[in-house]
Protein backbone atom coordinates (compact mmCIF):
# COMPACT_ATOMS: atom_id res chain seq x y z
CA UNK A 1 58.52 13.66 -17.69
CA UNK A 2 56.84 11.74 -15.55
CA UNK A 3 60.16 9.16 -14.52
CA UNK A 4 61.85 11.96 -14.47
CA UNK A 5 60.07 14.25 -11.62
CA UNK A 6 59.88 10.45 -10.26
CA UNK A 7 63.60 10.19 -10.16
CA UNK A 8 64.31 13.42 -8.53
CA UNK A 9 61.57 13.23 -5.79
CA UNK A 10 63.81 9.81 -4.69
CA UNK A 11 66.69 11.55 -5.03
CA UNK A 12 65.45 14.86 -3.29
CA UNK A 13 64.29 12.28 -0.35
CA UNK A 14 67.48 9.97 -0.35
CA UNK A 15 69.72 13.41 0.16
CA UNK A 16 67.23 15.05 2.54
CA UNK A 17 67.40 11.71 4.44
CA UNK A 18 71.12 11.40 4.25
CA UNK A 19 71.61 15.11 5.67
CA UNK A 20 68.97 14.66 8.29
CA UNK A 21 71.66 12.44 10.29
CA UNK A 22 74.14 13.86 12.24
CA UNK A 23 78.03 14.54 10.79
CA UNK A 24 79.21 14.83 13.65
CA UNK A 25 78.81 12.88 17.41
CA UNK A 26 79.96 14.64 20.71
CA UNK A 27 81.56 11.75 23.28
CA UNK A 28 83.25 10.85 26.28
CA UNK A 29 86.02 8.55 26.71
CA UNK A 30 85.36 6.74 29.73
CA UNK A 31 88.44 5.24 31.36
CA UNK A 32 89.44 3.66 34.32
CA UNK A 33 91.58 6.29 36.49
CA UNK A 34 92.65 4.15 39.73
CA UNK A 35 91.21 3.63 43.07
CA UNK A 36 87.46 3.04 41.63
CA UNK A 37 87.06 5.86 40.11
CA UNK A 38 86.38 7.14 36.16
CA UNK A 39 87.72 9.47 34.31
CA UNK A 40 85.74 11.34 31.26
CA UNK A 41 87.85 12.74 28.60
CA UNK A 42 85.81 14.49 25.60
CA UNK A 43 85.66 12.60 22.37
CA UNK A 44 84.27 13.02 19.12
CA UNK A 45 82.96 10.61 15.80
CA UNK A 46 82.77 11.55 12.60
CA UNK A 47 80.22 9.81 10.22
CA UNK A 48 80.21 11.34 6.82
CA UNK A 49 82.15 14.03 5.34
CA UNK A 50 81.56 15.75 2.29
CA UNK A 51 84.32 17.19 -0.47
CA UNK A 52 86.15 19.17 1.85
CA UNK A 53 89.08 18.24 4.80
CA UNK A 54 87.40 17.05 8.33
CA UNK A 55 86.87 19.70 10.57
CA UNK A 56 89.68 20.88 12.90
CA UNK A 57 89.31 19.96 16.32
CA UNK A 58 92.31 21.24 18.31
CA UNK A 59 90.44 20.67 21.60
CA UNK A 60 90.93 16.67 20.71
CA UNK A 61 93.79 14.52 20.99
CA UNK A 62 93.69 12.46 17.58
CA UNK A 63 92.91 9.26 18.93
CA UNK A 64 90.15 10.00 20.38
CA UNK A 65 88.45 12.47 16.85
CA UNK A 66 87.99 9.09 14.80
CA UNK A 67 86.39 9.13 11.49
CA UNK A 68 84.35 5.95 10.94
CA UNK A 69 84.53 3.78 8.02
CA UNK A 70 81.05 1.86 7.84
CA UNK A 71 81.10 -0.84 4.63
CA UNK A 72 78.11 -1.94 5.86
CA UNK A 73 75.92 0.69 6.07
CA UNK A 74 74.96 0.40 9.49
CA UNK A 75 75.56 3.35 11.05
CA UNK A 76 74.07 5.24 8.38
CA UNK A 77 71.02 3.31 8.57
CA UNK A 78 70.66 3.05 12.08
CA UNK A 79 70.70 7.21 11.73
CA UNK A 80 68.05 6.93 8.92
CA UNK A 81 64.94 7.28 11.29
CA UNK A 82 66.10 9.72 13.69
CA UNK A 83 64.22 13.07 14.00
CA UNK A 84 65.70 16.09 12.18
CA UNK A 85 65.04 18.30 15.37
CA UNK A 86 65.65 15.19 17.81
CA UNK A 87 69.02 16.04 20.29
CA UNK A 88 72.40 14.43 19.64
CA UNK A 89 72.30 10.98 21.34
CA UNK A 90 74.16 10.84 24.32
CA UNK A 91 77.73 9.08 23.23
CA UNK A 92 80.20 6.69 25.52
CA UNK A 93 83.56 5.31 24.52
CA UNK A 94 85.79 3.27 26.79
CA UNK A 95 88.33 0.51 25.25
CA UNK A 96 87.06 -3.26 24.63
CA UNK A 97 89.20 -6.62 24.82
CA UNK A 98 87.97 -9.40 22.56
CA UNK A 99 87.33 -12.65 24.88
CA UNK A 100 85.41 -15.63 24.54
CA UNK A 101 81.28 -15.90 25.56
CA UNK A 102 81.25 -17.89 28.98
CA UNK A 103 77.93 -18.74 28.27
CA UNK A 104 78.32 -23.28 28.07
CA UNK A 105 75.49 -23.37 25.10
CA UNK A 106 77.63 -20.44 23.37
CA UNK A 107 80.50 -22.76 23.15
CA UNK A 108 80.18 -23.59 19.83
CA UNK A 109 80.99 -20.28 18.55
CA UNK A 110 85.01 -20.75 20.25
CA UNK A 111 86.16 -23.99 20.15
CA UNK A 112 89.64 -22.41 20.13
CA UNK A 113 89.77 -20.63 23.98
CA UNK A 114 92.90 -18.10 22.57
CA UNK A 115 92.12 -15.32 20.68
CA UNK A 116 93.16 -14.95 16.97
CA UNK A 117 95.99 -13.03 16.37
CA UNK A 118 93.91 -10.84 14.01
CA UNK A 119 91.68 -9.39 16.56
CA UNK A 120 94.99 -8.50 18.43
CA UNK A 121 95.32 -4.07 18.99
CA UNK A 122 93.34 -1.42 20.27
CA UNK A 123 89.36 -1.85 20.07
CA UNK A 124 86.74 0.59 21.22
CA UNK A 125 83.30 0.39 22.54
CA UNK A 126 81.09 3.21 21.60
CA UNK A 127 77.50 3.56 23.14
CA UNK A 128 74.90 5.24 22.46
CA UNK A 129 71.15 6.35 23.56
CA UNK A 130 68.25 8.46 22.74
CA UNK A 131 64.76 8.01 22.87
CA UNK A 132 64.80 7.32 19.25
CA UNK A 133 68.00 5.07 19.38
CA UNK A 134 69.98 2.67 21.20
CA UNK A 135 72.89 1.50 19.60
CA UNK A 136 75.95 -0.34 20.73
CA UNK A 137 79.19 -0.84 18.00
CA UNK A 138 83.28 -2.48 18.14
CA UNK A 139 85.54 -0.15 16.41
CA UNK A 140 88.94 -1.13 15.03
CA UNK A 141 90.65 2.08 15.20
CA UNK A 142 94.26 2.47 12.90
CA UNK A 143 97.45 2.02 14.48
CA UNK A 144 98.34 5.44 13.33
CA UNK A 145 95.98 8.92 12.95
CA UNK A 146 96.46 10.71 9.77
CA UNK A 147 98.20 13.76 8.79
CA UNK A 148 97.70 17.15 8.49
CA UNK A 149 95.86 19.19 7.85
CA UNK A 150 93.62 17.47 10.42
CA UNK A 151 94.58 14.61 13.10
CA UNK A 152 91.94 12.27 12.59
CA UNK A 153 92.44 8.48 13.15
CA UNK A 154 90.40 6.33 11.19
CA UNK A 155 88.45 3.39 12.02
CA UNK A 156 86.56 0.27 11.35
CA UNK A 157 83.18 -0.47 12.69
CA UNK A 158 83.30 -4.46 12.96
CA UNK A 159 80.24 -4.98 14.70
CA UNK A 160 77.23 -2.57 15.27
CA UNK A 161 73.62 -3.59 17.00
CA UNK A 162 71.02 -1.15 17.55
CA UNK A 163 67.79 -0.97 18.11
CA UNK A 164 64.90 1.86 16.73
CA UNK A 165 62.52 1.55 19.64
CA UNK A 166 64.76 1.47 22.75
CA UNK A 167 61.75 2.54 25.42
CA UNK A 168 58.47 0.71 23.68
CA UNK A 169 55.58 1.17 25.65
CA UNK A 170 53.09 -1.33 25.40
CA UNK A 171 49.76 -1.48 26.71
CA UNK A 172 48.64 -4.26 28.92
CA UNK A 173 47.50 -7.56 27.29
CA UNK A 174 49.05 -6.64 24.17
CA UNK A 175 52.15 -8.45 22.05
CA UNK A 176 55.50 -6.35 22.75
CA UNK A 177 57.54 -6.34 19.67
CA UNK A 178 61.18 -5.18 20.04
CA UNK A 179 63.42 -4.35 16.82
CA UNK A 180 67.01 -5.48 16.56
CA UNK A 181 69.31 -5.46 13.69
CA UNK A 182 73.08 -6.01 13.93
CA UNK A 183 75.91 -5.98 10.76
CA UNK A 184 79.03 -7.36 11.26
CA UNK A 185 82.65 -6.74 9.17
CA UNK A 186 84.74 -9.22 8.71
CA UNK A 187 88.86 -8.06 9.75
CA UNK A 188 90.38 -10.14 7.08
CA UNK A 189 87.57 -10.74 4.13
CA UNK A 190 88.55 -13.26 1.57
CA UNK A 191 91.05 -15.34 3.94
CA UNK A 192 91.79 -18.88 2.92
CA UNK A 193 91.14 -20.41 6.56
CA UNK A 194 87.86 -19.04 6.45
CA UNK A 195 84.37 -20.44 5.00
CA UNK A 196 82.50 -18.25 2.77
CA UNK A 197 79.23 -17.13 3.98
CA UNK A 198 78.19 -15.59 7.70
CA UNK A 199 79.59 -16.95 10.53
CA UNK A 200 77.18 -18.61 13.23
CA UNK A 201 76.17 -16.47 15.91
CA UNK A 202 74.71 -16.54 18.87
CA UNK A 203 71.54 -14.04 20.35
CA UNK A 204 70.03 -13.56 24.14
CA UNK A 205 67.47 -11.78 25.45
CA UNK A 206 67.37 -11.00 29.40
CA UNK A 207 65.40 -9.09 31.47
CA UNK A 208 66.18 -7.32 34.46
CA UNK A 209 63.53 -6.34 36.87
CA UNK A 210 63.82 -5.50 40.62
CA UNK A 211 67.42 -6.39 40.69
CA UNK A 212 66.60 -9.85 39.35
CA UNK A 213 67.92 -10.98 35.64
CA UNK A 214 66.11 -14.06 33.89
CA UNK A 215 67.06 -15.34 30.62
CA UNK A 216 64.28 -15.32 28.05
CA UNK A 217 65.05 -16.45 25.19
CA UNK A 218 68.56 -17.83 23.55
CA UNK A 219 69.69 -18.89 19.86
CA UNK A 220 72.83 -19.99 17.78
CA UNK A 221 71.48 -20.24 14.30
CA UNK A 222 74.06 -22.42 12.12
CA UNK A 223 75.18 -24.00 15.31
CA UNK A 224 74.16 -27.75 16.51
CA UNK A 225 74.29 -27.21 20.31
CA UNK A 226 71.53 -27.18 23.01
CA UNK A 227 70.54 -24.19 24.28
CA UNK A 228 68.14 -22.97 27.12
CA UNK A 229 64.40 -23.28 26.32
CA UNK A 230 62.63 -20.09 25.88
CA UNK A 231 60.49 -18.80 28.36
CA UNK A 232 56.90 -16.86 28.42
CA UNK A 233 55.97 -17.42 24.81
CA UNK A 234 58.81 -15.56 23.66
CA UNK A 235 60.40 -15.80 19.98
CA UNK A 236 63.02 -13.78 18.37
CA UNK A 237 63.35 -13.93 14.77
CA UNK A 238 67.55 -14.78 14.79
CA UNK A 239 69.21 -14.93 11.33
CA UNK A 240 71.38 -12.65 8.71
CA UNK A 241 69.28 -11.06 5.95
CA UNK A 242 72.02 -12.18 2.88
CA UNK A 243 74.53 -14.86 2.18
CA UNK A 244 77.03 -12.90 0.74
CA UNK A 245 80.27 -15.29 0.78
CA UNK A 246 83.05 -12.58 2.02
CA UNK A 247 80.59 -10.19 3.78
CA UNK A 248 80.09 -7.36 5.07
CA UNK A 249 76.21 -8.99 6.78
CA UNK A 250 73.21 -7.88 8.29
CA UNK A 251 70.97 -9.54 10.52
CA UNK A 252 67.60 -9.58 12.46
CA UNK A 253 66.90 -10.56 15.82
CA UNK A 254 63.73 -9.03 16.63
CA UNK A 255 61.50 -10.35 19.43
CA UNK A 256 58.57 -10.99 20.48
CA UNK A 257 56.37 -11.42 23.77
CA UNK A 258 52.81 -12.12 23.49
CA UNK A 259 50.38 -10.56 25.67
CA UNK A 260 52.42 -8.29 28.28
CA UNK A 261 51.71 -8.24 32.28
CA UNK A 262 52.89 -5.35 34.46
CA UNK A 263 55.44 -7.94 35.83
CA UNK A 264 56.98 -8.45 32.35
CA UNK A 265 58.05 -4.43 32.20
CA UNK A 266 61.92 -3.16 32.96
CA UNK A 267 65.49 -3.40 31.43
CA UNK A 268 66.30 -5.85 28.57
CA UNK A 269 69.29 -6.76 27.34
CA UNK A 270 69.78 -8.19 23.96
CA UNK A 271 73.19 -9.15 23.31
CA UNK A 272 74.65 -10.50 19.66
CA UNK A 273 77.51 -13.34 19.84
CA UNK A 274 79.96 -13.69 17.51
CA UNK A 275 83.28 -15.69 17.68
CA UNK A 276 85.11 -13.23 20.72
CA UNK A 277 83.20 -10.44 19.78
CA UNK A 278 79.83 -9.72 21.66
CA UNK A 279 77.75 -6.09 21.11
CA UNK A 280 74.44 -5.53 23.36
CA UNK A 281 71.76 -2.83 24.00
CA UNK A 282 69.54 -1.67 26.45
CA UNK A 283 66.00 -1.45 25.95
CA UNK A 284 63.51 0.02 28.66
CA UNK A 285 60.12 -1.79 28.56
CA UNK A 286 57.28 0.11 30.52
CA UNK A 287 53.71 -2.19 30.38
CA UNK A 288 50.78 0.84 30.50
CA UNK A 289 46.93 0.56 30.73
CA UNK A 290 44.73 3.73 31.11
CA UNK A 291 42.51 4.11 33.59
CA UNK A 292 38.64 4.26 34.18
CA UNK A 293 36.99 7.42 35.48
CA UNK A 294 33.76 7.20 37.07
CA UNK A 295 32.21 10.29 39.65
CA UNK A 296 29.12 9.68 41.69
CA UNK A 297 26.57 10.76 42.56
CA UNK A 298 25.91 11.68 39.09
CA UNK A 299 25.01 13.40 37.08
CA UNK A 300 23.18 15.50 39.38
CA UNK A 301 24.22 16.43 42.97
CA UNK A 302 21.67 18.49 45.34
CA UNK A 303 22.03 20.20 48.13
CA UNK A 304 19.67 23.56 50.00
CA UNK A 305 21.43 26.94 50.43
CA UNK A 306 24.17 26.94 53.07
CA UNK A 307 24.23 23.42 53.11
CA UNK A 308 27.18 20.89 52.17
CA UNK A 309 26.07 18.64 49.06
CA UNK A 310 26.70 14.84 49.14
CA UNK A 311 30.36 14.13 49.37
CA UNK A 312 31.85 13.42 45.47
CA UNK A 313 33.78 10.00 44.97
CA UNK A 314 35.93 9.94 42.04
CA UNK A 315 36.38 6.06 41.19
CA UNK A 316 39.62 5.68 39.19
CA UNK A 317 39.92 1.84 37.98
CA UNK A 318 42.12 -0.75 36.46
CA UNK A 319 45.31 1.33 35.52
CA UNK A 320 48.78 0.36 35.40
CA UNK A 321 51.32 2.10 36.68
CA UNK A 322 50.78 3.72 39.65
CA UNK A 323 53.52 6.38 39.37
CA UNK A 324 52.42 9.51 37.49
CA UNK A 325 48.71 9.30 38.12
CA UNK A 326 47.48 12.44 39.25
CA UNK A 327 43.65 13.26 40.11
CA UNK A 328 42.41 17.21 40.02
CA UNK A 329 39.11 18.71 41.33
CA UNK A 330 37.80 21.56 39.16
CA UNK A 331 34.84 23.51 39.11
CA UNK A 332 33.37 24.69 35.79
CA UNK A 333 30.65 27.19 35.98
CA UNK A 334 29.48 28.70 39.18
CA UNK A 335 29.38 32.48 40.94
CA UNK A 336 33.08 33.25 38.56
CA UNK A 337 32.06 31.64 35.58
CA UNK A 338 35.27 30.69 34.85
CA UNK A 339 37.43 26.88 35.22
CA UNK A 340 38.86 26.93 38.28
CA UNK A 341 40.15 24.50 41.36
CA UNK A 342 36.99 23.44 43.38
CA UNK A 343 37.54 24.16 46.94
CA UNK A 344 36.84 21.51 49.64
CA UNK A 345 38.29 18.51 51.68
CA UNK A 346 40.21 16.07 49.11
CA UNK A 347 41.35 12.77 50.03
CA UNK A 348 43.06 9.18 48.26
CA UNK A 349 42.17 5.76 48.98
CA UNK A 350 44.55 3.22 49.43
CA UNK A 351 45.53 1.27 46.25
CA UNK A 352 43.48 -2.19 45.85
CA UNK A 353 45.39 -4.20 43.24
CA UNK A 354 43.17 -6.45 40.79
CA UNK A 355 44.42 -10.09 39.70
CA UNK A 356 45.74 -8.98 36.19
CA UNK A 357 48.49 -6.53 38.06
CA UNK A 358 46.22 -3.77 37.21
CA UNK A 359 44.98 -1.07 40.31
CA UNK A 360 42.37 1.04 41.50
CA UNK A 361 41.99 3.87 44.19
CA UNK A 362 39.13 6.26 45.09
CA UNK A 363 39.43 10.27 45.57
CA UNK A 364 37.01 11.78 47.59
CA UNK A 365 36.08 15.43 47.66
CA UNK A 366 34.11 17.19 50.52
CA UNK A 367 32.50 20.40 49.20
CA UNK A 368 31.86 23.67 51.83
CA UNK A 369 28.25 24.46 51.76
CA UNK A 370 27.21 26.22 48.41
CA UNK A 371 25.09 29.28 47.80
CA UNK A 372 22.68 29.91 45.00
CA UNK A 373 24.85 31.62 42.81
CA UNK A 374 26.43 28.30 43.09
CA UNK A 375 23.49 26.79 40.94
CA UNK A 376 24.21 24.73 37.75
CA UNK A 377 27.85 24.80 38.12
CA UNK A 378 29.81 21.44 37.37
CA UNK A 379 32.07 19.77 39.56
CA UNK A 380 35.26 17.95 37.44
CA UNK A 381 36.92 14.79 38.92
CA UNK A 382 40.21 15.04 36.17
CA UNK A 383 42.77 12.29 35.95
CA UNK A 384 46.62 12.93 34.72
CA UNK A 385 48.38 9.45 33.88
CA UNK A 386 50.93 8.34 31.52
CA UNK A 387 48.71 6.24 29.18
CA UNK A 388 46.44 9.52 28.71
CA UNK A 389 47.11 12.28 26.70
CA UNK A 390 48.00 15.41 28.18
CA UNK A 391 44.35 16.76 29.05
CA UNK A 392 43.83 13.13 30.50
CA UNK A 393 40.21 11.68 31.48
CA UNK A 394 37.14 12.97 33.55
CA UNK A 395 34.10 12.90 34.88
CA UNK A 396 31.88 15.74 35.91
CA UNK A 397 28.34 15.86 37.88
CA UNK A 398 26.09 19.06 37.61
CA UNK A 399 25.08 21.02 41.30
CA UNK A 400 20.92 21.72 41.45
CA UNK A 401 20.68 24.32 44.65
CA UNK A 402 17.01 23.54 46.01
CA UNK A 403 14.59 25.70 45.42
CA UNK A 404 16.28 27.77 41.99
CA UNK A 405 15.51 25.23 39.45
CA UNK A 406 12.10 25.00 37.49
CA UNK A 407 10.61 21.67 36.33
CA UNK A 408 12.58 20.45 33.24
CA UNK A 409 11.19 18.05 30.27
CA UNK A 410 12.04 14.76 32.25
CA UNK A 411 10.70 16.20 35.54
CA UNK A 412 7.13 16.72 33.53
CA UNK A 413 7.20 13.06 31.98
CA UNK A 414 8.25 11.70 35.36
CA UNK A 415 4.76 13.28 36.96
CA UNK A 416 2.82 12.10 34.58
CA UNK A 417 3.99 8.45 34.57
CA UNK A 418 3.47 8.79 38.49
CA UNK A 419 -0.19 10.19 37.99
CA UNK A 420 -0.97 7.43 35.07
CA UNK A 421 0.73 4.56 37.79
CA UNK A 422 -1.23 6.40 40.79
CA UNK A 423 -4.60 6.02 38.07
CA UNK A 424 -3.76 2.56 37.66
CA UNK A 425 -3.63 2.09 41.52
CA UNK A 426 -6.80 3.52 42.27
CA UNK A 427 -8.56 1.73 39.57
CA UNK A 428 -7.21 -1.61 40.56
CA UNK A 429 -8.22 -0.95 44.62
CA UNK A 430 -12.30 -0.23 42.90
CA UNK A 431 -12.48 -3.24 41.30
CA UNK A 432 -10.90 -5.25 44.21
CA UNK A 433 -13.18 -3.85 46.71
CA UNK A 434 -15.96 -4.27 44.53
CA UNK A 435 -15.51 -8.02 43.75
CA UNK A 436 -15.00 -8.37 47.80
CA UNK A 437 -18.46 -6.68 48.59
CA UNK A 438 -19.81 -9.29 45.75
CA UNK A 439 -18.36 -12.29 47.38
CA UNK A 440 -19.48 -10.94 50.99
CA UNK A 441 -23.46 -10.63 49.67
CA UNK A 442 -23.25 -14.40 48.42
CA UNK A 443 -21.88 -16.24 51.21
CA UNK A 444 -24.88 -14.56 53.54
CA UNK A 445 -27.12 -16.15 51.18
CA UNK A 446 -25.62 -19.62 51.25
CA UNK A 447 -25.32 -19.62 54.75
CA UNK A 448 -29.31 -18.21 55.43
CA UNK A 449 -29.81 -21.11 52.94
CA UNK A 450 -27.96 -23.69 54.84
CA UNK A 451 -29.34 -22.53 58.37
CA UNK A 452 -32.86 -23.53 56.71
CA UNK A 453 -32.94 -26.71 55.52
CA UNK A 454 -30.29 -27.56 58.96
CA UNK A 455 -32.97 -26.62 61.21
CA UNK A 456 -35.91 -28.37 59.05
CA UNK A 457 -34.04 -31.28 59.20
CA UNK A 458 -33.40 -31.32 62.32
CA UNK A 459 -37.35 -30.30 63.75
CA UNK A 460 -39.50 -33.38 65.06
CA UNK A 461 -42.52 -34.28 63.30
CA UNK A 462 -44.97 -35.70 66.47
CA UNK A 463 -47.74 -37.92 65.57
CA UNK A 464 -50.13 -36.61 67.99
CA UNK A 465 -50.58 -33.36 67.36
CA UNK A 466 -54.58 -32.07 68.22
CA UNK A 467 -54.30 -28.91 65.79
CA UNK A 468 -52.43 -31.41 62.97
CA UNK A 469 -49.76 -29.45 62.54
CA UNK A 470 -45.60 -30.29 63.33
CA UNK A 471 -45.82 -27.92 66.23
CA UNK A 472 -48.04 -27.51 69.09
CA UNK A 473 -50.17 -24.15 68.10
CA UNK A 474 -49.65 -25.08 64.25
CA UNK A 475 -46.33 -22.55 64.11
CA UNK A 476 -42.80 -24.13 62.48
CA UNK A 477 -39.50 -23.08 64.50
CA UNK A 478 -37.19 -23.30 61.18
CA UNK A 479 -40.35 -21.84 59.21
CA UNK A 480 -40.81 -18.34 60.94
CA UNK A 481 -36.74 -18.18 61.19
CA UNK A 482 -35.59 -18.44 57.56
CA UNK A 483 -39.06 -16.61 56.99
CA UNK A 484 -37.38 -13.60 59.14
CA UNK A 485 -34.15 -13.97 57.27
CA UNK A 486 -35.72 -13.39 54.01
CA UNK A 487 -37.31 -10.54 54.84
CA UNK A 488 -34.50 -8.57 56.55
CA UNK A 489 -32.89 -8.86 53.49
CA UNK A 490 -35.40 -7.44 50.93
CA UNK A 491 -35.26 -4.81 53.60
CA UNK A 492 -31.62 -4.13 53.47
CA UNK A 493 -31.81 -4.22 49.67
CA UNK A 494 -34.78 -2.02 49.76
């Protein structure tokens, strides 16, 4: 039971997958209708058919209604991702003429410059594009449409290339990978002048930027020649995915560039070479990095009553591009209670580019002087850009009107770690002017001291003397002075 509810989940998913692609695509037929100008004739393809006859389409002329034969599948898988809601790709169709690649190092792939006679008739370009698709494919259409009961011609598609991701974006610094698969028909499988196995072929990636084109990157797997040497890192991984001797093939020439810069982004071209046959796509690189969002003052603002707070300046950093950024003032909170567009003078920097490619600007907001119903509302610096999601990035800072607002937890451990550091202060000045006072009493002493024994020193001792003493009258100069000293200080300490 278990293979079998296995069996018929693949098969439910294989036919939901099969009807989620479109039977039928809506075109123009571009032609060329005389003094530079086109002409657009409607057009239509039609890519599977069940049991029953085509559809009628009277509004067509039959060869332009083709019904496509696809042996290899590449159509159908090319289809195999696209949305089940997603819009009908938008469809071109103008006439092709087989010709040789002028390209020297594509060479290889025509030695003979005239075209075989079996790629001689009618061929068709059809293009087309999506956001989900680009695709690019040569059909072969019959000589002849079929009968009734519908005109339909049939035809051929010989060479289809196509791409699932044909606008990647890729954020700055990182690799870009871009998908490409291609499948190619052979006209006349099995013929004796041909060798068994895929032909050689030859792949190119350009980019066009600015109105400038540079080649990237170019390859000719199973061909000898030189060819240009690739450029900014880039690889493509160029070769068929089977060996199959009479075809149909598929191949993969995906490719890679490490480590995008804004001046790698815009139009590529990828274009498969085969022997007179060439089918390219368009791809739309866009190189994105999201931006930084930083609001001061924050995250408190003050201001009095009827006063203007601090102006607000909305740093907005290292993005890439600059189209499509957008920066909003809103003001959450306040007398309305409700989110709504903050009022005040708003003005942009100019941009200041940064050595990666990235940018920067400022916005600045001036607000009108607030009231105190005005108290604890929030003031929103919002940015819009395409890297960000649809509510993009912000910032916000919170208004405190003087005077309304009562002392909060960190207010009450802010004064206390002022009164323990004030403490502290006051402690420290004690003991310094203590140790000072100290240092004052003991250098009067030493110098009393040294005053002393100077002056003894220094006293004669005459010989003479009737009383016997050192001094006339028996009295000591130095004696009576350092006698005086001592005792003004017991009185001071007294």
């Amino acid at each position: 039971m278990k293979r079998l509810s296995l069996l018929l989940a693949v098969a439910l998913g294989l036919a939901t997958a099969v009807s989620a692609r479109p039977a039928v695509i809506e075109c123009w037929f571009v032609e060329d209708a005389g003094g530079g100008k086109l002409a657009k004739k409607p057009a239509a393809l039609l890519l599977r058919q069940g049991a029953e006859s085509p559809p009628l389409r009277p509004d067509l002329a039959p060869e332009r209604y083709l019904k496509i034969h696809d042996p290899a599948g590449a159509l159908q898988a090319a289809f195999r991702q696209y949305p089940r809601d997603a819009p009908a790709p938008r469809c071109e169709m103008s006439l092709y003429v087989p010709l040789p690649a002028s390209a020297k190092w594509l060479s290889g792939l025509t030695p003979e410059q005239s075209c075989p006679r079996a790629l001689d008739g009618t061929w068709l370009m059809v293009s087309m594009s999506s956001p989900f698709l680009s695709l690019s494919s040569l059909l072969r259409p019959q000589s002849e449409p079929q009968p009734e009961p519908a005109l339909i011609t049939m035809a051929t598609a010989v060479l289809t290339v196509f791409t699932h991701t044909p606008t990647p974006r890729i954020p700055m610094g990182q690799d870009a990978l871009l998908d490409l698969s291609f499948a190619y028909v052979p006209l006349t499988p099995k013929a004796p002048s041909l060798t068994p196995g895929p032909p050689p072929f030859g792949l190119e990636w350009r980019r066009q930027h600015l109105g400038k084109g540079h080649l990237l990157l170019a390859v000719t797997p199973g061909l000898n020649g030189q060819v240009p040497a690739a450029r900014e890192g880039a690889v493509a991984f160029a070769a068929w995915d089977d060996d199959e001797p009479w075809g149909p093939w598929t191949g993969n020439g995906t490719f890679w560039l490490p480590a995008v810069r804004p001046s790698q982004e815009g139009t590529y071209l990828a274009t498969v070479h085969l022997p007179y046959l060439q089918g390219q796509i368009t791809l739309e690189l866009a190189v994105l990095k999201p931006p930084k969002v930083a609001l001061t003052p924050a995250p408190l603002v003050w201001a009095a009553p009827g006063e203007a707070p601090p102006e607000l300046l909305c740093l907005v950093s290292h993005f890439y591009p600059s189209h499509g950024l957008e920066v909003e003032w809103e003001l959450r909170g306040g007398p309305e209670g409700r989110l709504q567009k903050a009022e005040g003078q708003r003005w942009l920097s100019a941009l200041r580019h940064h050595s990666d490619g990235s940018l920067s600007l400022s916005a600045h907001l001036q607000l009108p002087p607030v009231t105190s119903e005005q108290h604890g509302a929030r003031y929103a610096c919002r940015v819009h850009h395409p890297s960000l999601s649809a509510l993009g990035r912000s910032a916000e800072v919170t208004l405190q009107v003087a005077g309304l607002s009562g002392p909060s937890l960190e207010d009450g451990i802010g004064l206390f770690l002022s009164a323990f550091l004030l403490l502290g202060l006051l402690k420290a000045l004690g003991w310094a002017a203590a140790y000072l006072t100290t240092q004052n009493s003991m250098e009067k002493v030493q110098h009393s001291t040294f005053l002393y024994f100077s002056l003894l020193i220094l006293s004669p001792f005459p010989n003479s003397s009737p009383e016997g003493g050192c001094w006339p009258g028996g009295q000591n100069p130095a004696l009576e002075f350092t006698q005086t000293c001592i005792k003004s200080r017991h009185l001071k300490q007294a």
